[in-house]
Protein backbone atom coordinates (compact mmCIF):
# COMPACT_ATOMS: atom_id res chain seq x y z
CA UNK A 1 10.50 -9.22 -14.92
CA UNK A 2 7.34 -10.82 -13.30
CA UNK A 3 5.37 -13.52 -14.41
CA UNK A 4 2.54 -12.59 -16.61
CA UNK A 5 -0.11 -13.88 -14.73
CA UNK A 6 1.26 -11.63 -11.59
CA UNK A 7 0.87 -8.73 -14.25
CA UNK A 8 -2.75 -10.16 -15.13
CA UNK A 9 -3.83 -10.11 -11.49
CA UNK A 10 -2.51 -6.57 -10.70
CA UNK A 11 -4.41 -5.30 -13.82
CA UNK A 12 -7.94 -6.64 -12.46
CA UNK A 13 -10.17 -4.51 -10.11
CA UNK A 14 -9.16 -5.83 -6.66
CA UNK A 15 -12.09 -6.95 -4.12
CA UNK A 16 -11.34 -3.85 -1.45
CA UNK A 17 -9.05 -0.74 -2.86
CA UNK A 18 -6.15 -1.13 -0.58
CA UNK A 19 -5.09 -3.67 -2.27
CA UNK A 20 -4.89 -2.04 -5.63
CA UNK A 21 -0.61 -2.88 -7.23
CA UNK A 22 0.17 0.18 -9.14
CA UNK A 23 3.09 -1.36 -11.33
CA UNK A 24 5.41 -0.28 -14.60
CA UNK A 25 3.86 0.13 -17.87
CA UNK A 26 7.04 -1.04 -19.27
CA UNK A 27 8.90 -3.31 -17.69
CA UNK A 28 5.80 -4.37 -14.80
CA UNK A 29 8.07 -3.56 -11.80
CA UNK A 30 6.22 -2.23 -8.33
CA UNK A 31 8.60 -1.06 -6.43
CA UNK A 32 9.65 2.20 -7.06
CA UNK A 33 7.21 3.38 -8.96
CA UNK A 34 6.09 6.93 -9.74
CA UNK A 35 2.88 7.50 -9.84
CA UNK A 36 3.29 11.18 -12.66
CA UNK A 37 4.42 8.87 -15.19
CA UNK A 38 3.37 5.63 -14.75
CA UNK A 39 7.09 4.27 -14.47
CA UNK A 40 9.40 2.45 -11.83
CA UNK A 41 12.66 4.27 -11.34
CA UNK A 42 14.71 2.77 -13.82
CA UNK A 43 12.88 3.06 -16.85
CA UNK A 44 12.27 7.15 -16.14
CA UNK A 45 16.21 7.10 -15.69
CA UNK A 46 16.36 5.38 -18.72
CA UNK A 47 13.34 7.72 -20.86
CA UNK A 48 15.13 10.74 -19.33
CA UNK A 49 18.67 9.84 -20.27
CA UNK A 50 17.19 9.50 -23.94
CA UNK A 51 14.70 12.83 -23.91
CA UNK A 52 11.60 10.74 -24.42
CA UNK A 53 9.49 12.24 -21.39
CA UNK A 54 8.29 15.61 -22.04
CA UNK A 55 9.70 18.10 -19.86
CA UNK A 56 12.37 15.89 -18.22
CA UNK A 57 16.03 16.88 -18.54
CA UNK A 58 19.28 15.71 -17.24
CA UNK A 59 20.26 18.18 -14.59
CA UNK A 60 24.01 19.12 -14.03
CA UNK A 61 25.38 21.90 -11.74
């Protein structure tokens, strides 16, 4: 988890726009993140696993 204030300072409108941090809405991780849902990797596993994103299922072939 980051610190707030690293959370705080990604959320304000950066001087130039390359240097905009798009992080997690839930768990405010940047690495991974996909940009459809707002979420880093491991919280859409762990939405998907539980049906909570709309759409989204647990493939299996």
């Amino acid at each position: 988890m980051p610190k707030v204030s690293v959370i705080a300072r990604a959320k304000k409108k950066p001087k130039f726009s390359t240097r905009q941090v798009n992080r997690c809405w839930k768990c405010g991780r940047k690495r991974a993140f996909m940009r459809d849902f707002g979420l880093c990797r491991i919280c859409f596993r762990e939405l998907a696993y539980k049906g909570e994103i709309p759409g989204i299922k647990k493939s299996s072939w």
